[in-house]
Structures are given as structure tokens and as C-alpha cells.
Protein backbone atom coordinates (compact mmCIF):
# COMPACT_ATOMS: atom_id res chain seq x y z
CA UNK A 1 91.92 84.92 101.76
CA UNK A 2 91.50 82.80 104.69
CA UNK A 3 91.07 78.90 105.47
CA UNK A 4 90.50 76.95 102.35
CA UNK A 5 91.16 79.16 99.88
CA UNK A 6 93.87 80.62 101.40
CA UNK A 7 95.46 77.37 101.20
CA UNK A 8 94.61 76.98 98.12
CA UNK A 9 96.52 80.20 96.93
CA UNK A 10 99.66 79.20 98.78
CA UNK A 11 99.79 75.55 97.63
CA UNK A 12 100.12 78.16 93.78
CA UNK A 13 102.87 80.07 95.32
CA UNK A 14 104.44 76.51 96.79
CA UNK A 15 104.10 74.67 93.13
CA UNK A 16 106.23 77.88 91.21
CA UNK A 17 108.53 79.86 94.25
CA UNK A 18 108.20 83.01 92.80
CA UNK A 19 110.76 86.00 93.83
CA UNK A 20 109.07 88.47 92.21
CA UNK A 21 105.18 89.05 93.60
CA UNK A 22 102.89 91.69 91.97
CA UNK A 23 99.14 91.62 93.27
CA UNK A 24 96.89 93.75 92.16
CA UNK A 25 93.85 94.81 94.59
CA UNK A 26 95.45 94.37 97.88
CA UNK A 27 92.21 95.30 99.89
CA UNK A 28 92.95 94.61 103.41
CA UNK A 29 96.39 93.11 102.75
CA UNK A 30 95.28 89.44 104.83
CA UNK A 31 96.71 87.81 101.21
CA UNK A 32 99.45 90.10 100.77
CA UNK A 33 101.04 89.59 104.11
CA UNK A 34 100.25 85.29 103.78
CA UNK A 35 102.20 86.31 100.46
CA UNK A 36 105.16 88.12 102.06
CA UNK A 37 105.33 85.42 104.69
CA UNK A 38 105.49 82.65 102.23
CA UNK A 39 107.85 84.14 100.01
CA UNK A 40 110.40 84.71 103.24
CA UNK A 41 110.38 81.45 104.42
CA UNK A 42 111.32 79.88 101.08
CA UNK A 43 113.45 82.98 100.09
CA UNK A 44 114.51 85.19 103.40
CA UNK A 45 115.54 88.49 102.16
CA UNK A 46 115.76 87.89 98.16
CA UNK A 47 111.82 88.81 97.20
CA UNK A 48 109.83 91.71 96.08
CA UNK A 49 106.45 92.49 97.16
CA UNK A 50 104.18 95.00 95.45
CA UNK A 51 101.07 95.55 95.54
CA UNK A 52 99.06 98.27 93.56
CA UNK A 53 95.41 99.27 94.96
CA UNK A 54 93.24 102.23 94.65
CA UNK A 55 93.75 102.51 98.95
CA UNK A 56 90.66 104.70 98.70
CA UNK A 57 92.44 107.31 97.10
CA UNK A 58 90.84 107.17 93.88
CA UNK A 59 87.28 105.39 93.60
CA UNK A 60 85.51 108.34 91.86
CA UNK A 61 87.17 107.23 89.10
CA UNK A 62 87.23 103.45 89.65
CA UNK A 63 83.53 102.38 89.99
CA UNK A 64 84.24 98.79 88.74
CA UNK A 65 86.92 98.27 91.91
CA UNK A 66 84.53 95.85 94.12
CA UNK A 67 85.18 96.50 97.57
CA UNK A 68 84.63 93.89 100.23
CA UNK A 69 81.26 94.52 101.72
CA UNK A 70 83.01 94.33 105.12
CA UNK A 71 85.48 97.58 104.55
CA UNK A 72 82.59 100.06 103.20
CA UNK A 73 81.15 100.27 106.53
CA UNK A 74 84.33 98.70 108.58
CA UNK A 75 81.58 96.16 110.70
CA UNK A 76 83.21 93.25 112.34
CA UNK A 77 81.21 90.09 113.75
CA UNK A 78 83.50 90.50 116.54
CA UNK A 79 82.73 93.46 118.78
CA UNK A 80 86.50 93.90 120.10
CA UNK A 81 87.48 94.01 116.71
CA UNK A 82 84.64 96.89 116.09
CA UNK A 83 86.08 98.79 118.95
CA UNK A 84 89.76 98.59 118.41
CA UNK A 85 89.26 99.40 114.63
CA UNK A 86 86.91 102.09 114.46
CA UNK A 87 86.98 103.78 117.71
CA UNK A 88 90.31 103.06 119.13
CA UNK A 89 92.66 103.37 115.92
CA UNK A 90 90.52 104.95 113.67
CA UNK A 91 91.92 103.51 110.84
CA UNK A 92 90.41 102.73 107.74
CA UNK A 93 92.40 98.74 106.84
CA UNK A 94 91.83 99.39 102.89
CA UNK A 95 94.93 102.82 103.12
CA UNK A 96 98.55 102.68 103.01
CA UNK A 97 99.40 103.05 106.43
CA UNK A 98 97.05 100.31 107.58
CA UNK A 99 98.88 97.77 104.89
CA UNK A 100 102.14 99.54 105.53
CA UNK A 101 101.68 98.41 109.45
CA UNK A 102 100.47 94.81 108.79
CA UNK A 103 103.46 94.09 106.39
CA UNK A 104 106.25 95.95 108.56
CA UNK A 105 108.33 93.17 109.37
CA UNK A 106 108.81 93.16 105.08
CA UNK A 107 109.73 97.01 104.69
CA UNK A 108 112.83 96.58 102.84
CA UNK A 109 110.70 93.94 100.60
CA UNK A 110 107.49 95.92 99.47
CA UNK A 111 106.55 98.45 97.20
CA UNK A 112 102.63 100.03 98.11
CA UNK A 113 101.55 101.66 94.79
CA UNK A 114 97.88 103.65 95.08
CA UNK A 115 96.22 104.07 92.04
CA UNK A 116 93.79 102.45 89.36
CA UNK A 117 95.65 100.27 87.43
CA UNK A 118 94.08 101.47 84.15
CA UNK A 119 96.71 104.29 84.67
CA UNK A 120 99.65 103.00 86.57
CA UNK A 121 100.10 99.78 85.45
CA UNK A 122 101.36 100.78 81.99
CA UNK A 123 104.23 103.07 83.55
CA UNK A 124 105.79 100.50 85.62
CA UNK A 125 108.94 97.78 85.08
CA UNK A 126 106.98 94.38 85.09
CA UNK A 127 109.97 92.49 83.24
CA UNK A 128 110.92 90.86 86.36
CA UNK A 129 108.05 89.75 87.57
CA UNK A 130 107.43 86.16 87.33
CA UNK A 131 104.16 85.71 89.30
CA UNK A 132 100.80 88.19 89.59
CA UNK A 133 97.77 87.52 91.31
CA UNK A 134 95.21 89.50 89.60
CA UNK A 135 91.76 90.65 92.19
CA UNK A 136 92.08 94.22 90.93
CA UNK A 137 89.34 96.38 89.22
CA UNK A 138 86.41 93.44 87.94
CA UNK A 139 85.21 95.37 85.01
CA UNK A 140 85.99 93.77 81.74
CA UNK A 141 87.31 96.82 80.17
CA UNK A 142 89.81 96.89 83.34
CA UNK A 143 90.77 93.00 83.33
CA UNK A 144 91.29 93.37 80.04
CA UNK A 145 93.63 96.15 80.34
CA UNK A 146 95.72 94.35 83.27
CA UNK A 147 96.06 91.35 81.60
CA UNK A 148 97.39 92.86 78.18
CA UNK A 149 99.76 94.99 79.78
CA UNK A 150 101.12 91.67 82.01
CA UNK A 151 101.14 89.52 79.27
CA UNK A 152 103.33 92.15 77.32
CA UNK A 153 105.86 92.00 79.67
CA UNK A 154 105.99 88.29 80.61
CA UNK A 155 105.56 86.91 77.46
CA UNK A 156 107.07 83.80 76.51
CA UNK A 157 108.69 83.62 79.85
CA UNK A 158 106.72 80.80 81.79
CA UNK A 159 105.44 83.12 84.23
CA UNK A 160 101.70 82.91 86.15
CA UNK A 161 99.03 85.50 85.99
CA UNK A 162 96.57 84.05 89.11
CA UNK A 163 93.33 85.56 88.41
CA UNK A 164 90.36 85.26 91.31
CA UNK A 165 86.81 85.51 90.97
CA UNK A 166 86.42 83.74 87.33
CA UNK A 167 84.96 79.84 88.60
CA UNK A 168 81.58 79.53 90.02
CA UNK A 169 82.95 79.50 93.66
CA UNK A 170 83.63 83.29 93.46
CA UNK A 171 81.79 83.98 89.88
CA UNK A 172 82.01 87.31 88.17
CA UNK A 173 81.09 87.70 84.46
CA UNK A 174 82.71 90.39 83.43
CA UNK A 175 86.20 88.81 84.81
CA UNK A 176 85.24 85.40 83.18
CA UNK A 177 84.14 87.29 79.92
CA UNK A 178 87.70 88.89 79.49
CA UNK A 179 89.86 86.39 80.49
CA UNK A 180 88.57 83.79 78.27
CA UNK A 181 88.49 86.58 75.28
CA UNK A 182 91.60 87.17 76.32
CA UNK A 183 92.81 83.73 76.40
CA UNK A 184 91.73 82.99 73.48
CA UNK A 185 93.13 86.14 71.42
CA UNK A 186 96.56 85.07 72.39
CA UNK A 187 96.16 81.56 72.20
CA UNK A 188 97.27 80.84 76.14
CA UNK A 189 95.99 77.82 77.63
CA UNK A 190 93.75 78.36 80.93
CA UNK A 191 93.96 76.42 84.03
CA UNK A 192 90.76 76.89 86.13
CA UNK A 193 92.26 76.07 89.83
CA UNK A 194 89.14 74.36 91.95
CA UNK A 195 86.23 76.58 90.77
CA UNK A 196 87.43 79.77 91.39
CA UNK A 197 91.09 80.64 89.97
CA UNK A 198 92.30 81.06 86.43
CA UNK A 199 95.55 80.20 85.77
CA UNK A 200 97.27 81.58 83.33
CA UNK A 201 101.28 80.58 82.24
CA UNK A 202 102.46 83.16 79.57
């Protein structure tokens, strides 16, 4: 995320401090590294950084993961960037090593995890996470699915789940659809952050 709503996002990560960062559907990593920034200036070298994201390696699977329309075809407005990208490089910016390169100065801080979260999420140690930003898979079956499996593990601890795309600014039924059901099923109280965001404190 970029200009407003970039700063937007990081006025969330200024309010709480988390150490502990999991986003889900990392894309082209411009959030994740504005992340991994953020959390270094406020915390230097005591963070953690990962990021889970099908990195192309399993969309067959995963027809609900909505990719940016930009990264299907890789076309840039800017016609150096179009060059250096897809004819210099060669490098697709949704895979691993792109990400890998673009958050290098945090190497000792990150954890890249490829995979639909429908299937990875439930095998991994999420008890010390204390802030997600959720812009994974937008099906409701999916969203439903991440959010139960965070909320299991940061119950009753104060911690945020950020989820995009719900508010009218960057709508998505589905995602609206299953966070309010889910919302409501648990009782949690949801904070809709300026048309877009849904906050949620477990």
C-alpha cells in the first residue's frame, strides 16, 4: 500500500508497536517491507516478520487468492520499470526470491512461508503473535478459516487482526460477509478503520 493508505496502515502499527508481525498475502511485499521498516525503527533487531503467500506456487488450488491486476501480466505505467522487470531481471515480484531481495536488509527478521493458508496456517506457532494483517485468500470459506485459526491462538490476549478490503473504499463481499459472521459468532467488537479496514482486538 502506497500514499494514503499506506499511511493509514502505519499510523495501526504506530497506535499498538507490535513485535510480532504475521501478514498474510504478501503480493509484491511494498507493505511488508513499510512493515519491516517500521517495526526496526521502533524496535531495531527485537521483531519478527512473516509473511505467508501462495508466491505463485500454488494457485491451481487457490482460485479465491485475488491477484493484483498489475502482477498477472507484470505491466508497469513506467516503461523503465517494464524493461528492468521483465526483460532485464526476469523476475516475477509475486516469488520468494523477489520478496526475499526487497526485504534483505531484515534477513535475520523474516520468515517467507509459500502456501495457501487453508493448509499452512493451522500447522504453525501463532501464540506469539500479537498483530496480523489479514489480505490473504478473499473467499469467505478462506477468511473464515484464517480468522478462526488466529483468533484461536490470540484469544483473550488484546491482540489485532487488520483485515483489508471489507469498507466500501476497497469492498469485497465475501470478506465483509465472513468477518461480520465471524464477529458476531464470537462476540468481538469491530472497528471499521476509514472505509476500508476491519479491526479486530481479540
Amino acid at each position: 500500500m502506497k500514499g494514503k493508505w499506506g499511511n493509514i496502515y502505519l499510523n495501526r502499527l504506530d497506535k499498538y508497536k507490535p513485535k510480532n508481525f504475521l501478514e498474510i498475502g504478501v503480493f509484491c511485499g511494498v507493505t511488508s517491507r513499510n512493515t519491516c521498516e517500521y517495526l526496526s525503527q521502533i524496535h531495531v533487531d527485537e521483531f519478527s516478520y512473516v509473511g505467508i503467500d501462495l508466491f505463485g506456487s500454488d494457485k491451481k488450488s487457490s482460485n479465491d487468492e485475488i491477484e493484483p491486476k498489475f502482477l498477472k501480466d507484470q505491466k508497469f505505467s513506467n516503461p523503465l520499470k517494464n524493461i528492468y522487470y521483465n526483460y532485464i531481471l526476469k523476475e516475477n515480484l509475486n516469488s520468494i526470491e523477489s520478496i526475499s531481495k526487497l526485504l534483505k536488509n531484515y534477513n535475520n527478521n523474516i520468515r517467507l512461508i509459500a502456501g495457501d493458508t487453508n493448509k499452512v496456517l493451522k500447522n504453525l506457532d501463532l501464540k506469539n503473535v500479537d498483530f496480523t494483517f489479514l489480505d490473504g485468500g478473499h473467499s469467505y470459506q478462506t477468511v473464515i478459516n484464517d480468522l478462526t485459526i488466529l483468533y484461536d491462538a490470540m484469544k483473550d490476549k488484546r491482540k489485532v487482526i487488520l483485515c483489508d478490503d471489507y469498507g466500501k473504499e476497497s469492498y469485497i463481499p465475501e470478506v465483509e460477509k465472513a468477518i461480520n459472521d465471524f464477529t458476531k459468532r464470537n462476540n468481538l467488537k469491530l472497528n471499521i478503520v476509514e472505509n476500508r479496514f476491519a479491526e479486530i482486538i481479540t
